[in-house]
N, C-alpha and C. Protein backbone atom coordinates (compact mmCIF):
# COMPACT_ATOMS: atom_id res chain seq x y z
N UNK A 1 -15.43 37.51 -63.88
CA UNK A 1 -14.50 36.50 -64.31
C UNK A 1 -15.30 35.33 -64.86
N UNK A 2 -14.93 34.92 -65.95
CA UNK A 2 -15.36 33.30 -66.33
C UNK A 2 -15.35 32.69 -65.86
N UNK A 3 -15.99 31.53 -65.60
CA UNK A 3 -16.26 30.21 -64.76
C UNK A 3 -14.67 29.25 -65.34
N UNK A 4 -14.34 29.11 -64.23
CA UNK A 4 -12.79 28.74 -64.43
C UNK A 4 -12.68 26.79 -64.00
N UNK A 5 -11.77 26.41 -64.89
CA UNK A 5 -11.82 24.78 -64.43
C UNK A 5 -11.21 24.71 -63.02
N UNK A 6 -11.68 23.36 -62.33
CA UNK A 6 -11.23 23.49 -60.97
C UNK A 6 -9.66 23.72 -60.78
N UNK A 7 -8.52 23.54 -62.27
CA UNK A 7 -7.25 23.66 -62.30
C UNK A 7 -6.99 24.80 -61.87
N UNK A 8 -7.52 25.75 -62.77
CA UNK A 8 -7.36 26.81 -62.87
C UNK A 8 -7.52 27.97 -61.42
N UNK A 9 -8.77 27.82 -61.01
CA UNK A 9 -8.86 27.89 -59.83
C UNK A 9 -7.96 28.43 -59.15
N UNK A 10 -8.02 26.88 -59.05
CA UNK A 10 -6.57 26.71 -57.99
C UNK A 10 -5.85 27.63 -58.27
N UNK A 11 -4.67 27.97 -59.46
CA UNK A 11 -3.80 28.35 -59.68
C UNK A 11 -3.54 29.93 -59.22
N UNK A 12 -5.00 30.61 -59.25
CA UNK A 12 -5.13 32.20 -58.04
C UNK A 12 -5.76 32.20 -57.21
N UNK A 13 -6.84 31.36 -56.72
CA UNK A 13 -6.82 31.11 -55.39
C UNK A 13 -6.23 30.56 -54.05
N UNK A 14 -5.65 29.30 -54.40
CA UNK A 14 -5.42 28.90 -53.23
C UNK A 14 -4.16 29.56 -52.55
N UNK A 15 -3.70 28.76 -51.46
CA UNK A 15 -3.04 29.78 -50.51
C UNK A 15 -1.76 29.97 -51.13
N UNK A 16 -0.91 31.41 -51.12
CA UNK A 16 0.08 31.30 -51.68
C UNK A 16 0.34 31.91 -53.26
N UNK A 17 -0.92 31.87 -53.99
CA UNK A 17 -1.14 32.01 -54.92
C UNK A 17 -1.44 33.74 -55.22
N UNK A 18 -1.57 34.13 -56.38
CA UNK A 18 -2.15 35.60 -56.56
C UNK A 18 -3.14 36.33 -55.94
N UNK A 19 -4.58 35.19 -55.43
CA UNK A 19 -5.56 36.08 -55.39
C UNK A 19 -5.81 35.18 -54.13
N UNK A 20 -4.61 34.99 -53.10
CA UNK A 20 -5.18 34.01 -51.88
C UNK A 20 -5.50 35.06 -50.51
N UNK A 21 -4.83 35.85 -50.70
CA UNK A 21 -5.47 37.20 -49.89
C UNK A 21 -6.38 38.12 -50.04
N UNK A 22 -6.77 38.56 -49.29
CA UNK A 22 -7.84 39.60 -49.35
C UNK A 22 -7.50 40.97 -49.77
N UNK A 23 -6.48 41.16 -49.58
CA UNK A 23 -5.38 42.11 -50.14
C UNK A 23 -5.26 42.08 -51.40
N UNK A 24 -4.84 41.07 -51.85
CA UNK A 24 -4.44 40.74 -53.22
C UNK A 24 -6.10 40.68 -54.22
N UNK A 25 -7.02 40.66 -53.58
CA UNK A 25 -8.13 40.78 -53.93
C UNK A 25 -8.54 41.97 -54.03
N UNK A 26 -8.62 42.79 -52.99
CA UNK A 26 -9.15 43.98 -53.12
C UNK A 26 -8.06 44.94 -54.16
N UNK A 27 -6.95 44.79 -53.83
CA UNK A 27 -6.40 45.73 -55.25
C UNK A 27 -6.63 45.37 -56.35
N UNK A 28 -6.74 44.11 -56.74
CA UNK A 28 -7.11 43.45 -58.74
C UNK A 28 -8.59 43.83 -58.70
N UNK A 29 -9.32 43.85 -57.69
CA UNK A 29 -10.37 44.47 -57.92
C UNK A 29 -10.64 46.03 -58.31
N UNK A 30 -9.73 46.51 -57.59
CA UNK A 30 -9.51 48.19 -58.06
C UNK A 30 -8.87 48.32 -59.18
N UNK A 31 -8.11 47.75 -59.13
CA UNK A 31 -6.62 47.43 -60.67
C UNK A 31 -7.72 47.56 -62.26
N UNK A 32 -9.00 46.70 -61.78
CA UNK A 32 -9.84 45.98 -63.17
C UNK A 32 -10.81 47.05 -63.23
N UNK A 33 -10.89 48.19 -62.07
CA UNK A 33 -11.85 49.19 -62.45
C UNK A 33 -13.07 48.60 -61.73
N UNK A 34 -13.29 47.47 -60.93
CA UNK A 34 -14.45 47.30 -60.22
C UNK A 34 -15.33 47.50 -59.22
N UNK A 35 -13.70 48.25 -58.47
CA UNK A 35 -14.29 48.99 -57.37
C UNK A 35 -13.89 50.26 -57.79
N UNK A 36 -14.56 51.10 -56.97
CA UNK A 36 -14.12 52.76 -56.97
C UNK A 36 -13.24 52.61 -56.06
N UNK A 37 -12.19 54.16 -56.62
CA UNK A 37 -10.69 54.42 -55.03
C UNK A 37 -11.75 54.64 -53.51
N UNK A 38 -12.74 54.96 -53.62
CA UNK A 38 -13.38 55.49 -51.99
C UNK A 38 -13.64 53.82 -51.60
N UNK A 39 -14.34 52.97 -52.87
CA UNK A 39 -14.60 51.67 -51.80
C UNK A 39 -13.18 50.56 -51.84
N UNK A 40 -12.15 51.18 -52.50
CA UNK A 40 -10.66 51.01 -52.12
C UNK A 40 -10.74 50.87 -50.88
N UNK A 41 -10.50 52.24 -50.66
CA UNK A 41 -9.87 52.54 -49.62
C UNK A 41 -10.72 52.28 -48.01
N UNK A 42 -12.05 52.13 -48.30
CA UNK A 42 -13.15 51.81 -47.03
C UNK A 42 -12.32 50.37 -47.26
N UNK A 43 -12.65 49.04 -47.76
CA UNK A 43 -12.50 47.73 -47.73
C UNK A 43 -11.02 47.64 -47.23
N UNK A 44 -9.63 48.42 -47.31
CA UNK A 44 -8.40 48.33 -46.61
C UNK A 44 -8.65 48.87 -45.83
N UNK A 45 -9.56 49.49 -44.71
CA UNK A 45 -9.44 49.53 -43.64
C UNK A 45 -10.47 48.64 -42.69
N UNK A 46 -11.59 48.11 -43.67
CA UNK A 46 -11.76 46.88 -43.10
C UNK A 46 -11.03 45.73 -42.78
N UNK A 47 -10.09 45.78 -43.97
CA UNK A 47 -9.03 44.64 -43.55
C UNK A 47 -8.11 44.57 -42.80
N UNK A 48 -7.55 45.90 -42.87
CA UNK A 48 -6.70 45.95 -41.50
C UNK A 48 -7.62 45.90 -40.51
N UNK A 49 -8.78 46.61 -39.93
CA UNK A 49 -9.53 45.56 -38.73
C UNK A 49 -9.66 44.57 -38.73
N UNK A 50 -9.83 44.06 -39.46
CA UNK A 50 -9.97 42.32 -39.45
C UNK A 50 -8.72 41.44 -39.37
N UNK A 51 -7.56 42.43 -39.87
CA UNK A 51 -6.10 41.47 -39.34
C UNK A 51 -5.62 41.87 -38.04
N UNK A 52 -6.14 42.76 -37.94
CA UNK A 52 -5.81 43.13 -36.38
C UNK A 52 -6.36 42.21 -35.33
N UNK A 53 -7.57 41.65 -35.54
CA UNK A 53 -8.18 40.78 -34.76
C UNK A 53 -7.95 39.58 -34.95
N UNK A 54 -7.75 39.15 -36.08
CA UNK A 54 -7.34 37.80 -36.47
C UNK A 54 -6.27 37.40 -35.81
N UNK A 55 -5.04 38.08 -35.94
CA UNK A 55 -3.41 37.88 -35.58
C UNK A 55 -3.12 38.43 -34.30
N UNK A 56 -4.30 39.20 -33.47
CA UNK A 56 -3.37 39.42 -32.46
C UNK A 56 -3.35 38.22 -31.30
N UNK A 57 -2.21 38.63 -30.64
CA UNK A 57 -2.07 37.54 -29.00
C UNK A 57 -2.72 37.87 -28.22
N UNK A 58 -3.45 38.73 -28.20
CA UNK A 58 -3.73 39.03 -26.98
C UNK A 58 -5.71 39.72 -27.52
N UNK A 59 -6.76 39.72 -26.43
CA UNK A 59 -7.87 40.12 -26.65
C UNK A 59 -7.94 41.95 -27.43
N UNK A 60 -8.66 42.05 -28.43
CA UNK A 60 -8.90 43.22 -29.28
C UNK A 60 -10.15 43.66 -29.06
N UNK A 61 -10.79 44.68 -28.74
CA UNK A 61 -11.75 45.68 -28.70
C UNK A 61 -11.65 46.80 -29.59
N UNK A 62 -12.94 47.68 -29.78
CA UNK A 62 -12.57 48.32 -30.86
C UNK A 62 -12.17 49.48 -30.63
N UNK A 63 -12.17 49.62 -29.29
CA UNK A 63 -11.36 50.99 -28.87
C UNK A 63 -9.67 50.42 -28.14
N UNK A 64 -9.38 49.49 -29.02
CA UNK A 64 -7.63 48.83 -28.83
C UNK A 64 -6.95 49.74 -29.71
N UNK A 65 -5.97 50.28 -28.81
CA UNK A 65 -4.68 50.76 -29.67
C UNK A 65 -4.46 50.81 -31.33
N UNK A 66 -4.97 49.19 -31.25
CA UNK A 66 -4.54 48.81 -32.91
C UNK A 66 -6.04 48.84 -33.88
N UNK A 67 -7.09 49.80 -32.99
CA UNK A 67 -8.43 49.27 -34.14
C UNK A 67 -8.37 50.68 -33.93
N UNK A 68 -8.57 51.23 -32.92
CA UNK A 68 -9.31 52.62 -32.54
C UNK A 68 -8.84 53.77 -33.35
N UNK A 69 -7.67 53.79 -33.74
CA UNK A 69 -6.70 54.71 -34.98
C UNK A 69 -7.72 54.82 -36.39
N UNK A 70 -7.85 53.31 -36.78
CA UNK A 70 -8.71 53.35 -38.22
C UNK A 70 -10.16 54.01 -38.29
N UNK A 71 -10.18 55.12 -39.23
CA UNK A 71 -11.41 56.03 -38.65
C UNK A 71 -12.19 54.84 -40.43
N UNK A 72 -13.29 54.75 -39.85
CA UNK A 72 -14.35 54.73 -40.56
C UNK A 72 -15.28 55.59 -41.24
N UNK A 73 -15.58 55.67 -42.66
CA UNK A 73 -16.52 56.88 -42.49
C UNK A 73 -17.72 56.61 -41.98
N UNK A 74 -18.62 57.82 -41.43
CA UNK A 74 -20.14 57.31 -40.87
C UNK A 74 -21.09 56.92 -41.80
N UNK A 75 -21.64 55.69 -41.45
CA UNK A 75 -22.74 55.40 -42.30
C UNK A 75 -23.88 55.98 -42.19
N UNK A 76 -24.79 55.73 -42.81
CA UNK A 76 -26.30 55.86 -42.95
C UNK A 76 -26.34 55.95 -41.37
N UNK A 77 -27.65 57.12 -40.85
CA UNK A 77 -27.57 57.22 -39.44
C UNK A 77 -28.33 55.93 -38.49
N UNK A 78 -27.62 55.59 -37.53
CA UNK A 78 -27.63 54.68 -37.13
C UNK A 78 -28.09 54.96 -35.24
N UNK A 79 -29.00 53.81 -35.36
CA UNK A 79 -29.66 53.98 -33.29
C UNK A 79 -28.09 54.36 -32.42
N UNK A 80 -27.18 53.32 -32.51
CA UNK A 80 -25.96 53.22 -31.80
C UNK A 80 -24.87 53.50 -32.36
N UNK A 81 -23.86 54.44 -31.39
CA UNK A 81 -22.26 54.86 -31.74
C UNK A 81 -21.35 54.00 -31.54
N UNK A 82 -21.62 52.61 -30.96
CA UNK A 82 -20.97 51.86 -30.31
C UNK A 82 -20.19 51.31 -31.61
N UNK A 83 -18.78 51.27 -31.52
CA UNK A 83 -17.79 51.08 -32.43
C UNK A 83 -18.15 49.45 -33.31
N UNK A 84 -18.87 48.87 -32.58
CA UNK A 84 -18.58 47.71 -33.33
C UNK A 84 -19.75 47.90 -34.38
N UNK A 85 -20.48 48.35 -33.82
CA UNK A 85 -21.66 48.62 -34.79
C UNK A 85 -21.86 49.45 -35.86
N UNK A 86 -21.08 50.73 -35.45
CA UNK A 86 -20.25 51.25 -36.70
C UNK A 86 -19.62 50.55 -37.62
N UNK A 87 -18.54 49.69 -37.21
CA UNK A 87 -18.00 48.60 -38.05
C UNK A 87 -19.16 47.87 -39.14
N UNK A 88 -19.98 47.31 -38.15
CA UNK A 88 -21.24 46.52 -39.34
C UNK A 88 -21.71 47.08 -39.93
N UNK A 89 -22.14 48.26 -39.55
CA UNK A 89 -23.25 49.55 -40.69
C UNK A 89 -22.34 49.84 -41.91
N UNK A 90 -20.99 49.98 -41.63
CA UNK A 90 -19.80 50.07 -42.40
C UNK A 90 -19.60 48.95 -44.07
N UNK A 91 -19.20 48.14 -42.85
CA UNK A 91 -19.24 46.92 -43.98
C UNK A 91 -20.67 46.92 -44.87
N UNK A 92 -21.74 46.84 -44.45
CA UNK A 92 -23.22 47.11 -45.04
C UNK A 92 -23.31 48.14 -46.08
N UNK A 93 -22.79 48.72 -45.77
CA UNK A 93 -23.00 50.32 -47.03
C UNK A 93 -21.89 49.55 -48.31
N UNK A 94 -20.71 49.40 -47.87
CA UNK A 94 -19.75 48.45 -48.48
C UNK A 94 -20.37 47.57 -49.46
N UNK A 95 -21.10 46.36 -48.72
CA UNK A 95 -21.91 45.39 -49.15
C UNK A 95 -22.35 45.54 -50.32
N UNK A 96 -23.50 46.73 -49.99
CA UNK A 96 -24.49 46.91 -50.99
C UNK A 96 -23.79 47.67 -52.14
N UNK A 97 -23.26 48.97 -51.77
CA UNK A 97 -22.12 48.92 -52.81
C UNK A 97 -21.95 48.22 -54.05
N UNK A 98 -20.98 47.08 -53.53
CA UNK A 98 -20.07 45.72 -54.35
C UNK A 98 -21.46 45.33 -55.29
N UNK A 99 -22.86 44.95 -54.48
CA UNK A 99 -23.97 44.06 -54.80
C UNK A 99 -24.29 44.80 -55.83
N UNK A 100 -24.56 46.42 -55.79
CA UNK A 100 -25.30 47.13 -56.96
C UNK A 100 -24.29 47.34 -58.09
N UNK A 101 -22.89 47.29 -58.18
CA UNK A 101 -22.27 47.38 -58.90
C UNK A 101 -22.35 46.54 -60.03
């Protein structure tokens, strides 16, 4: 994207706006051809982990009802199985991904 005036900005970022979610981000990102459907579909299930933790009332672990369902694929092999760490190796492959693109 072009370097946009601070008006402009505003007008899809801030809250409320087109591109104030992460949601709304990650699909115009797929929409524009920038991501591939596989790192689609990895980054919406990062996000649903991450709204799961954000919004809930009550304490979340990653073997909770509401995380433990979302399968991740396995990353690069890793010392530990421990779910959260899966999560980070996750996001990381992700990362670099987005970065080399």
């Amino acid at each position: 994207m072009r370097p946009l005036p601070n008006s402009l900005y505003k007008c899809l970022f801030e809250p409320f706006r087109p591109l104030s979610t992460l949601s709304s981000k990650i699909v115009m990102a797929h929409a524009l051809g920038i991501i591939s459907s596989d790192t689609f579909k990895e980054l919406e299930k990062i996000r649903k982990i991450r709204n799961a933790f954000a919004h809930s009332l009550v304490v979340l672990h990653f073997h909770s009802a509401e995380i433990a369902p979302i399968s991740l694929p396995q990353p690069p092999p890793i010392a530990s199985k421990k779910p959260v760490e899966v999560f980070f190796a996750c996001v990381e492959v992700v990362h670099t991904s987005l970065w080399n693109t």
